[in-house]
N, C-alpha and C. Protein backbone atom coordinates (compact mmCIF):
# COMPACT_ATOMS: atom_id res chain seq x y z
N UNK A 1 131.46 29.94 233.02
CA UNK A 1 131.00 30.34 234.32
C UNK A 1 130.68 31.84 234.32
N UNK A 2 129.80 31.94 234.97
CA UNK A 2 128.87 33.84 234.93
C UNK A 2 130.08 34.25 235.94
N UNK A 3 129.84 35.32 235.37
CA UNK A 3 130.29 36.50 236.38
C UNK A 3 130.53 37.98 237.03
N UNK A 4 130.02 38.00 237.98
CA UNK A 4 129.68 39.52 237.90
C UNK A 4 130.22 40.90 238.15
N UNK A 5 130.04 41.54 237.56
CA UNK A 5 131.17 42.71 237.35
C UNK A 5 129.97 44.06 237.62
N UNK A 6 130.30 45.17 238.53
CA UNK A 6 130.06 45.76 238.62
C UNK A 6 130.96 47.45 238.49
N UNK A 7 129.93 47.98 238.91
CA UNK A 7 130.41 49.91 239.02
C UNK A 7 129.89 50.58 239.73
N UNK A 8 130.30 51.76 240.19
CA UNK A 8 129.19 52.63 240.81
C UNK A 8 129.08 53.97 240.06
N UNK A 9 128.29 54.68 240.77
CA UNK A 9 128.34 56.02 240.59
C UNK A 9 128.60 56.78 241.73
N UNK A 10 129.05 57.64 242.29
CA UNK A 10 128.72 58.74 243.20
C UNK A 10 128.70 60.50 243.14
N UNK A 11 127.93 60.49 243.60
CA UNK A 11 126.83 61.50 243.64
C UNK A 11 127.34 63.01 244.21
N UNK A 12 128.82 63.29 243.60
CA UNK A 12 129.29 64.23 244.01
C UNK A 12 128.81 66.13 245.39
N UNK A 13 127.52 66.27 244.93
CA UNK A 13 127.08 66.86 245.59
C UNK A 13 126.56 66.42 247.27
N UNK A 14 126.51 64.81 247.36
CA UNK A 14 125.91 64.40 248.63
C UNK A 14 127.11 63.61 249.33
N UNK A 15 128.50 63.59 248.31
CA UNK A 15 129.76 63.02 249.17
C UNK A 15 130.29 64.04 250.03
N UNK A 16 130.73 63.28 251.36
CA UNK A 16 131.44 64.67 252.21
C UNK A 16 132.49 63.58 252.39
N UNK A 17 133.08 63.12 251.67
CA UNK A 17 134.47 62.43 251.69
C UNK A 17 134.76 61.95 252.73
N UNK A 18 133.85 61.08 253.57
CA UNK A 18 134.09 60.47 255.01
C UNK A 18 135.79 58.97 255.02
N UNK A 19 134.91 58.72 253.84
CA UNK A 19 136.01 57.39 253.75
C UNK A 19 135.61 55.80 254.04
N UNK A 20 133.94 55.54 254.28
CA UNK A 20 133.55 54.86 255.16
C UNK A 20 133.20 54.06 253.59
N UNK A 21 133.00 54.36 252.49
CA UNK A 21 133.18 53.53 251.51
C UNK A 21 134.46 53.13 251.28
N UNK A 22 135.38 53.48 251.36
CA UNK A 22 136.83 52.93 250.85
C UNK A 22 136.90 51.85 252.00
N UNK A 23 136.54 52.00 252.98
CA UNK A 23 136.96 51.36 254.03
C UNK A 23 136.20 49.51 253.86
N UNK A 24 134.92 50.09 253.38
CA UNK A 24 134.24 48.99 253.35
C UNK A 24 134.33 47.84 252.07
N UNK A 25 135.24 48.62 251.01
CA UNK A 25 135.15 47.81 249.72
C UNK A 25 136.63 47.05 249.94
N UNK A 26 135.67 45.38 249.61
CA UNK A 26 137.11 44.53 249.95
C UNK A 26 137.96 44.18 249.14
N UNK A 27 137.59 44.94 247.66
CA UNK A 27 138.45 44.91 246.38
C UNK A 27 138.90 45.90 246.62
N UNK A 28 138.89 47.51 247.43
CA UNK A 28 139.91 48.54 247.30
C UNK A 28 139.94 49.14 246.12
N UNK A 29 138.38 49.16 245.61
CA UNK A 29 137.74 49.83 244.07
C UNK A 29 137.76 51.58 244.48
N UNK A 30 137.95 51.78 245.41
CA UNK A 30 137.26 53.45 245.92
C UNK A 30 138.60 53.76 246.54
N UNK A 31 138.97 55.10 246.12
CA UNK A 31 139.27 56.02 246.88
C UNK A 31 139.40 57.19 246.99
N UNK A 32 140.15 58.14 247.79
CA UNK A 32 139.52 59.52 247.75
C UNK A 32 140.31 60.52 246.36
N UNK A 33 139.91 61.10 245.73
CA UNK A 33 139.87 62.21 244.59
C UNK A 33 141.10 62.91 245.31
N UNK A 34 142.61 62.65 244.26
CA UNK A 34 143.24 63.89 244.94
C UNK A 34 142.86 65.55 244.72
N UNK A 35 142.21 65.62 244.27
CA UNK A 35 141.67 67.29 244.03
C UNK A 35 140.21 67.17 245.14
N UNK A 36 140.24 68.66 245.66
CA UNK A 36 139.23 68.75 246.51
C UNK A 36 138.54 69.67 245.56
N UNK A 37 137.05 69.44 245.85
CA UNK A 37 136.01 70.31 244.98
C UNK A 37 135.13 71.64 246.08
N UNK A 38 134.12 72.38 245.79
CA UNK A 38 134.76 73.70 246.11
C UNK A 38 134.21 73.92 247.48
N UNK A 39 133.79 72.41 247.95
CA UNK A 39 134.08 72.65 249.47
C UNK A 39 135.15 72.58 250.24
N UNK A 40 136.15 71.59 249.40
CA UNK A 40 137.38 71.54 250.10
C UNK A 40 137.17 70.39 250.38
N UNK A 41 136.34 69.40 249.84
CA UNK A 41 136.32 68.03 249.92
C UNK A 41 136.59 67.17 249.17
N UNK A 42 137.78 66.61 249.55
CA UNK A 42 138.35 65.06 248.73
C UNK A 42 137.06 64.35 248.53
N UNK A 43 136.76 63.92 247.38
CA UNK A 43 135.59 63.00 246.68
C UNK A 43 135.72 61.76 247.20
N UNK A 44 135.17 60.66 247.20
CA UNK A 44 135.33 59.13 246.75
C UNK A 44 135.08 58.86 245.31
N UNK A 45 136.17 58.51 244.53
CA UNK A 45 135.85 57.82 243.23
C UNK A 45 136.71 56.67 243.11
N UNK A 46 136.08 55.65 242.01
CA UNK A 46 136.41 54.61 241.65
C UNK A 46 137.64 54.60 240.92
N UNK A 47 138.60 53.47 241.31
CA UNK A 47 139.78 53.59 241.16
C UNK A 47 139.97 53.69 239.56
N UNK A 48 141.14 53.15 239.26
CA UNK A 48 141.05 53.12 237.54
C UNK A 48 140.93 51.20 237.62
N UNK A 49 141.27 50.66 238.57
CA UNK A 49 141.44 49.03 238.40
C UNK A 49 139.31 48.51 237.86
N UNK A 50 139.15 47.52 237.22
CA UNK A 50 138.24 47.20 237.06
C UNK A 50 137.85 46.18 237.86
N UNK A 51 137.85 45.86 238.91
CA UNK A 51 137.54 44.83 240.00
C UNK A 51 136.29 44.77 240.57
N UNK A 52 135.52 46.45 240.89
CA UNK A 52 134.31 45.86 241.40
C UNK A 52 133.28 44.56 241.08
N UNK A 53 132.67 43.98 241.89
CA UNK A 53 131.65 43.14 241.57
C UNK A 53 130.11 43.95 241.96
N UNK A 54 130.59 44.52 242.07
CA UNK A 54 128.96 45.52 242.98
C UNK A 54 128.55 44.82 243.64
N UNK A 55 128.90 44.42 244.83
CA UNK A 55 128.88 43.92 246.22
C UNK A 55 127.89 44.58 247.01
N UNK A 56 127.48 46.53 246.47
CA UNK A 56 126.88 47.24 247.34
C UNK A 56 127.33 47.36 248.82
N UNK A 57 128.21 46.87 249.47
CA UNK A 57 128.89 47.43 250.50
C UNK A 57 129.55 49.18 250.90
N UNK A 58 129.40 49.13 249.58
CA UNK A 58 129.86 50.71 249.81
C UNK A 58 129.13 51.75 250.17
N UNK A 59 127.61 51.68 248.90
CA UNK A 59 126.44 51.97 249.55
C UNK A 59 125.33 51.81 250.65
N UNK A 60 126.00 50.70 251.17
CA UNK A 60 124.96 50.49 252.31
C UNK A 60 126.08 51.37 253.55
N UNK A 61 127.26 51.08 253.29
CA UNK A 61 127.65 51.80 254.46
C UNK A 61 127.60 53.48 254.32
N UNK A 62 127.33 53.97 253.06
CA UNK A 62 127.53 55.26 252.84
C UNK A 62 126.27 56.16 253.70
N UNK A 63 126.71 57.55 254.65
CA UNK A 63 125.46 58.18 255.36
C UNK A 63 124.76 58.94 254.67
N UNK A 64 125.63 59.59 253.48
CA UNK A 64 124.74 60.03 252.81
C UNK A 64 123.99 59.81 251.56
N UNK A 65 124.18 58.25 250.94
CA UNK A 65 122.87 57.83 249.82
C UNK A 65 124.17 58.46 248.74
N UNK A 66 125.37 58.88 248.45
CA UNK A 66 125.77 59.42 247.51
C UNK A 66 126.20 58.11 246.55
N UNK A 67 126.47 56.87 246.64
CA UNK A 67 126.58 56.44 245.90
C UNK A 67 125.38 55.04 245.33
N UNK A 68 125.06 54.88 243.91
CA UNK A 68 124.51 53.81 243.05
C UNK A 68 125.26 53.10 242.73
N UNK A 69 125.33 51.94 243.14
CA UNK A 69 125.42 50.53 242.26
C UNK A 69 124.68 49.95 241.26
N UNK A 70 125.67 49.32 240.28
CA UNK A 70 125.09 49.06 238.77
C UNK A 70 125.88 47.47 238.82
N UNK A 71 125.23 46.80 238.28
CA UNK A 71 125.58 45.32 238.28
C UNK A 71 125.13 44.09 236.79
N UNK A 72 126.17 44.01 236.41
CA UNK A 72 125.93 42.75 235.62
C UNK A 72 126.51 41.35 235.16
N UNK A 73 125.69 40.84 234.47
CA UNK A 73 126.50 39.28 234.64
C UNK A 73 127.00 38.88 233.66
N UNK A 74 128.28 38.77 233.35
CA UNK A 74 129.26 38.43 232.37
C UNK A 74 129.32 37.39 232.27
N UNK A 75 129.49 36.48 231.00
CA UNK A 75 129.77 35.24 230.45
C UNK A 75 131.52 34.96 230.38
C-alpha cells in the first residue's frame, strides 16, 4: 500500500512566528524554535518526529507564504 510522506520548508526570513501553522497541523509536525532569531522571533520548525504527510495545511493557513511543501509516495 502507497504512502505518503511529506516535509516542509520554512522560509525563515518571511516567518513572524504567529503559530497559526502549529495550530493547523493535525500530526503536531511544527513547532516554535526555542531560540529567537535577531528579531526576537521564535521560528516555526519541524519537529524531529517524521509524521508529516504534507497535507499543506500549514501553508495554506500560513499569512505570510513562509512555508513549502514537498511530498512523496512511498511504497
Amino acid at each position: 500500500m502507497s504512502q505518503a510522506r511529506g516535509t516542509i520548508t520554512i522560509n525563515a526570513a518571511r516567518c513572524k512566528g504567529c503559530g497559526l501553522c502549529i495550530t493547523a497541523c493535525p500530526l503536531k509536525c511544527i513547532r516554535l524554535s526555542e531560540q529567537t532569531d535577531l528579531r526576537g522571533i521564535r521560528l516555526a520548525v519541524l519537529t524531529e518526529k517524521q509524521d508529516c504527510t504534507g497535507c499543506t495545511l500549514c501553508a495554506i493557513v500560513c499569512p505570510d507564504t513562509a512555508i513549502e511543501v514537498y511530498k512523496k509516495i512511498v511504497e
